[in-house]
N, C-alpha and C. Protein backbone atom coordinates (compact mmCIF):
# COMPACT_ATOMS: atom_id res chain seq x y z
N UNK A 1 86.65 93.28 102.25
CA UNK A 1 85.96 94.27 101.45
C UNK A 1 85.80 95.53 102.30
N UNK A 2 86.52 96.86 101.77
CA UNK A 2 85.67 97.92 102.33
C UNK A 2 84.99 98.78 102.33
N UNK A 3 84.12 98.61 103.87
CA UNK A 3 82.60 99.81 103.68
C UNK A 3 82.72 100.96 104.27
N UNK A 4 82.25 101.74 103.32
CA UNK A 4 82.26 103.18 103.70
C UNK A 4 80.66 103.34 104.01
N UNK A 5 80.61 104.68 105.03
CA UNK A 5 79.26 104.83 105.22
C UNK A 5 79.49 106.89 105.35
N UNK A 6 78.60 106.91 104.40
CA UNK A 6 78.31 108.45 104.18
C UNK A 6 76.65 109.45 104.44
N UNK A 7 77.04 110.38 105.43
CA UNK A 7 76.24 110.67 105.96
C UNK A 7 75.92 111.86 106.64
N UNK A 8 75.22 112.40 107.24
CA UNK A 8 75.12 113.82 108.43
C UNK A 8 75.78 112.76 109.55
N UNK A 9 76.13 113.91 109.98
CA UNK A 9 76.87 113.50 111.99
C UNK A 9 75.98 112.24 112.46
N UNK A 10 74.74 112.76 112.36
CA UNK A 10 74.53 111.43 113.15
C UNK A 10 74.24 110.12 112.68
N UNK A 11 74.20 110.05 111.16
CA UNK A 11 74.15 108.79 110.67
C UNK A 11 75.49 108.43 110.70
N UNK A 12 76.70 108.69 110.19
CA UNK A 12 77.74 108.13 110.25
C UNK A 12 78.71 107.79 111.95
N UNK A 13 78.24 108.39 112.83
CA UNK A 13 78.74 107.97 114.38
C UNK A 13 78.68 107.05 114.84
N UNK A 14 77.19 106.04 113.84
CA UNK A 14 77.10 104.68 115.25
C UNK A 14 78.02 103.97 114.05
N UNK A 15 78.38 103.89 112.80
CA UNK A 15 79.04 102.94 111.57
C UNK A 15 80.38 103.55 112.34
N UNK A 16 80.88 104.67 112.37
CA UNK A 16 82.05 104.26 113.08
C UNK A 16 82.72 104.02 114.40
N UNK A 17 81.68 103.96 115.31
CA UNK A 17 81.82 103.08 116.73
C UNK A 17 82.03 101.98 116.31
N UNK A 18 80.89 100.96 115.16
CA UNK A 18 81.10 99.76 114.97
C UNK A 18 82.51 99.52 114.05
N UNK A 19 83.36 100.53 113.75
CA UNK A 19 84.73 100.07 113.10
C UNK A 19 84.47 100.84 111.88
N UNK A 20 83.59 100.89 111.27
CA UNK A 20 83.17 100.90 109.88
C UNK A 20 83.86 102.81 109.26
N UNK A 21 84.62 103.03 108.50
CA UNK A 21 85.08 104.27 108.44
C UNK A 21 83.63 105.03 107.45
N UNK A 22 83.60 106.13 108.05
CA UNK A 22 82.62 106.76 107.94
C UNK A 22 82.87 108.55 107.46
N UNK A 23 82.13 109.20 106.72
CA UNK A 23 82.77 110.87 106.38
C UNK A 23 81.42 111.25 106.37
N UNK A 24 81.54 112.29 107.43
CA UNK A 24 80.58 113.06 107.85
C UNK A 24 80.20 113.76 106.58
N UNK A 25 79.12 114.30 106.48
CA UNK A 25 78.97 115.20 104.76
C UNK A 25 77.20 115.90 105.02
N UNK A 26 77.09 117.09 105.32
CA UNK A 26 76.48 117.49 105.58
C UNK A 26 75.61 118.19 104.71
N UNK A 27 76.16 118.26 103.49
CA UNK A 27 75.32 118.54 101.99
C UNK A 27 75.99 117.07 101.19
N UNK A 28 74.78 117.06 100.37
CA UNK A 28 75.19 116.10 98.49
C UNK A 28 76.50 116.57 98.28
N UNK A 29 76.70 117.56 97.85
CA UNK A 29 77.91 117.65 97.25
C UNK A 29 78.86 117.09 97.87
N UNK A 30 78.90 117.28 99.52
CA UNK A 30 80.12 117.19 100.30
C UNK A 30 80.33 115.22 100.18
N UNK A 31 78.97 114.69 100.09
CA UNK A 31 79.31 113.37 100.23
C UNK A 31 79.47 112.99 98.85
N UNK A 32 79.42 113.36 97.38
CA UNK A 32 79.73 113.33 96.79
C UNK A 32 81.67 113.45 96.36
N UNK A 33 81.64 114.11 96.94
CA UNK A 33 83.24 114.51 96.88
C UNK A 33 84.01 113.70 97.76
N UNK A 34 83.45 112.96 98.41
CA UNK A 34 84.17 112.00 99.14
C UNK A 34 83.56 110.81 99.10
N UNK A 35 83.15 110.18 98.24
CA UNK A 35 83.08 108.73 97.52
C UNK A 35 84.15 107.60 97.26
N UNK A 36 84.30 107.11 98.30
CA UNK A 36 85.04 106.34 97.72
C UNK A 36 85.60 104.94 97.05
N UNK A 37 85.52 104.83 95.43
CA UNK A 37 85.58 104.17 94.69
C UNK A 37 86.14 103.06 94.68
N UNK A 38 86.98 102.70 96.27
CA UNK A 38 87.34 101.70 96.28
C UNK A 38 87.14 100.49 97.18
N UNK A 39 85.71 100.99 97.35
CA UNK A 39 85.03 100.71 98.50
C UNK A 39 83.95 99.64 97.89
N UNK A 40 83.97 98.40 98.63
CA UNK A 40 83.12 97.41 97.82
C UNK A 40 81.63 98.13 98.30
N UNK A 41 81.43 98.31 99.40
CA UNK A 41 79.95 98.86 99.89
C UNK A 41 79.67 100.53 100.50
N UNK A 42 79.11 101.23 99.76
CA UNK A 42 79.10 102.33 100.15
C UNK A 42 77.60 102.15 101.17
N UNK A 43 77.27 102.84 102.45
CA UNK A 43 76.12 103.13 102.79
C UNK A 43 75.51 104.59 103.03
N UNK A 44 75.03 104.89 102.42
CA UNK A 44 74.36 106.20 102.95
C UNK A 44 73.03 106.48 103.26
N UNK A 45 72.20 107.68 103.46
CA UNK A 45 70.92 107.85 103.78
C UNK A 45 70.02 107.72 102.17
N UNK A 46 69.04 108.09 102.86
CA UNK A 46 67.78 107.87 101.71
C UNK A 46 68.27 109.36 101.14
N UNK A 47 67.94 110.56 101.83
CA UNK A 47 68.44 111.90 101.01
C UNK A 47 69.45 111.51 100.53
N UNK A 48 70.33 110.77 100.22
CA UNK A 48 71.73 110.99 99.51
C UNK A 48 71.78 109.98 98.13
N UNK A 49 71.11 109.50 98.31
CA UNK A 49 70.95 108.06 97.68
C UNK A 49 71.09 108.08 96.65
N UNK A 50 70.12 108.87 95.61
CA UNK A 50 70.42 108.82 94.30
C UNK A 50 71.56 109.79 93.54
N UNK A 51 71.52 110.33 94.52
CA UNK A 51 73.10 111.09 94.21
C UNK A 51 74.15 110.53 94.04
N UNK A 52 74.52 109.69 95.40
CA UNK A 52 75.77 109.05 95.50
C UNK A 52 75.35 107.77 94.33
N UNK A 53 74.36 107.17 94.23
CA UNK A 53 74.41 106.25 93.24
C UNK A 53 74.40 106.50 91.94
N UNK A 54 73.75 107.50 91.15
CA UNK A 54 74.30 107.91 90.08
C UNK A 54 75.50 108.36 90.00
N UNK A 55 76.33 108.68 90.80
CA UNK A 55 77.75 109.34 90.64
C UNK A 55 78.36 108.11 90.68
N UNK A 56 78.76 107.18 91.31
CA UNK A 56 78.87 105.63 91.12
C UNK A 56 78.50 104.93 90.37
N UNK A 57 77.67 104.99 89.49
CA UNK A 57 77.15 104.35 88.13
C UNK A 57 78.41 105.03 87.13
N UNK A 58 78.20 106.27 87.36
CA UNK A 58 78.84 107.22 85.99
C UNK A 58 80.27 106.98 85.74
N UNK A 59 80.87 106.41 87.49
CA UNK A 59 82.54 106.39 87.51
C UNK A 59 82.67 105.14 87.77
N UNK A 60 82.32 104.01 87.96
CA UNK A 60 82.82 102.39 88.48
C UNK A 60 83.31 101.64 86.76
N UNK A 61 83.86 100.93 86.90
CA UNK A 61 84.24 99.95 86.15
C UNK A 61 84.35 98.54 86.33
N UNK A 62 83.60 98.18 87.19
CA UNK A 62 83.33 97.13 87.97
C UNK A 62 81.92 96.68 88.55
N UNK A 63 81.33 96.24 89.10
CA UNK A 63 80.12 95.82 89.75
C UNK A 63 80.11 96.40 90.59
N UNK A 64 81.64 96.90 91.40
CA UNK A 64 81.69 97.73 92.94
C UNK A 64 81.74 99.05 92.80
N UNK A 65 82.00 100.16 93.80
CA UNK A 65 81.01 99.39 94.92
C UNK A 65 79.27 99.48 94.56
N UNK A 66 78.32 99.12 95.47
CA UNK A 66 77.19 98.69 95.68
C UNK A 66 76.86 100.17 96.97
N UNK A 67 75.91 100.33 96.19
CA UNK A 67 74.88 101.86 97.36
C UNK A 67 74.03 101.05 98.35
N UNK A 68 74.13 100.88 99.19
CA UNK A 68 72.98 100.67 100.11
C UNK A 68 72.78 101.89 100.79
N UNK A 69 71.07 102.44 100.83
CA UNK A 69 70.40 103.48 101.53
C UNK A 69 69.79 102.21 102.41
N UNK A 70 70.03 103.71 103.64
CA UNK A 70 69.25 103.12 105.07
C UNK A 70 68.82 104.22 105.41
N UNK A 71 67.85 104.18 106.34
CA UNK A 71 67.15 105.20 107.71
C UNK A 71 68.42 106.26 108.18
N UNK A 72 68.16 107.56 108.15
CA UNK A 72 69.18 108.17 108.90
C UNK A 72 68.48 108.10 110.52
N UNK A 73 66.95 108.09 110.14
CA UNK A 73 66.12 108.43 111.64
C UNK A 73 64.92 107.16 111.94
N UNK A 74 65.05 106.87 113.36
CA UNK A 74 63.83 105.69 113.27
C UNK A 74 62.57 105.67 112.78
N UNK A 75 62.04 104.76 112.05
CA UNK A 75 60.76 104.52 111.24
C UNK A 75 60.78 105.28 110.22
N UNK A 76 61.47 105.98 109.15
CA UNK A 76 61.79 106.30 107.72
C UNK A 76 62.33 105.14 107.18
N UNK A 77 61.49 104.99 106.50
CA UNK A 77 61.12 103.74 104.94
C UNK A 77 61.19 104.34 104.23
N UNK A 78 61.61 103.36 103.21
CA UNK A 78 61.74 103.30 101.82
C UNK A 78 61.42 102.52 100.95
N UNK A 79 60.47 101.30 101.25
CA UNK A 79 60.94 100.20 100.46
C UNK A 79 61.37 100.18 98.82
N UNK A 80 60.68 101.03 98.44
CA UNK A 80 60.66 101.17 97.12
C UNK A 80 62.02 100.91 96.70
N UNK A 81 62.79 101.91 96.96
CA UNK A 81 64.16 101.93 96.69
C UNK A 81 65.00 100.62 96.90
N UNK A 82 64.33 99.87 98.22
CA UNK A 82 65.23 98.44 97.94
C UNK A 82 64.67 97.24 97.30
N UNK A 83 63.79 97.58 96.93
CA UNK A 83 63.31 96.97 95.37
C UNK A 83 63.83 97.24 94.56
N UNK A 84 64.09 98.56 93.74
CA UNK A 84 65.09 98.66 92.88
C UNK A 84 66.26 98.03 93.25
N UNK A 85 66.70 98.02 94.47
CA UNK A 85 68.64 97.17 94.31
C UNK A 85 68.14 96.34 94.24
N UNK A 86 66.98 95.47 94.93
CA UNK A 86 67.05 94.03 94.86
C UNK A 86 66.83 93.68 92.76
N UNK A 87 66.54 94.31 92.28
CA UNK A 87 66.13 94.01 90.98
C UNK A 87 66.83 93.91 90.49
N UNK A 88 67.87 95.35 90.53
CA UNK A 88 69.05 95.24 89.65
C UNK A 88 69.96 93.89 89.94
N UNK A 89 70.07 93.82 91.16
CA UNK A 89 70.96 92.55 91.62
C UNK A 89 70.86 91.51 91.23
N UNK A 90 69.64 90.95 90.97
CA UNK A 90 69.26 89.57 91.00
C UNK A 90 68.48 89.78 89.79
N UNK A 91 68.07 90.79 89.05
CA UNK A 91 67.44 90.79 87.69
C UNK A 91 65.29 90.77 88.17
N UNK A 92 64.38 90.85 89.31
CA UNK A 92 63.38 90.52 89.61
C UNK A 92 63.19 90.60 90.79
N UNK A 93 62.00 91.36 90.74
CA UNK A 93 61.56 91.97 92.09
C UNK A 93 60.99 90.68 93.01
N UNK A 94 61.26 90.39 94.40
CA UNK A 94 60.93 89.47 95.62
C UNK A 94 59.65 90.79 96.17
N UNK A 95 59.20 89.66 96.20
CA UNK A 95 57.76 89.98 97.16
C UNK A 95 57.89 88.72 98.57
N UNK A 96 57.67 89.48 99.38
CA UNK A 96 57.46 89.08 100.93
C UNK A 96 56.03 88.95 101.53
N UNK A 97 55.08 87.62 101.43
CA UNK A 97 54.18 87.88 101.78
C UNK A 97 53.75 87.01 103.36
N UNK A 98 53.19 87.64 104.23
CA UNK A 98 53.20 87.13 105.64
C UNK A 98 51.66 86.60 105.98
């Protein structure tokens, strides 16, 4: 399966040290325009997120690919947002209690 990871410079540098092909995109639009659809897992930042995932809703014909948002910078959360994937995915929100 392949993952793309879309991002500013410095989110996409350590995804492609680890192998992972990566397109720098320094505005929405730019990572918009380089989406690519044939990619089972896209990753990008939290700023990009609902961008690149509505633009991927609007054009897939398939289940793929799948948006995962992450941290571009340490300790920026989100959980919210991965509640929504986890929902859509599995149909019901998981609660984690410690």
């Amino acid at each position: 399966m392949k993952i793309q990871a879309i991002g500013p410079r410095r989110f996409v540098i350590g995804f492609r040290l680890a192998g992972i092909e990566g397109v720098i995109a320094e505005t929405k639009e730019h990572a918009l325009h380089n989406v690519d659809m044939d990619a089972g897992i896209i990753i990008t930042t939290y700023q990009y997120y609902e961008e690149v995932e509505n633009f991927v809703k609007s054009r897939r014909k398939r289940t793929f690919p799948i948006v995962i948002p992450l941290p571009e910078k340490p300790g920026e959360e989100r959980q919210n947002i991965l509640d929504e994937i986890t929902k859509e995915a599995i149909g019901f929100n998981v609660e984690v209690k410690g």
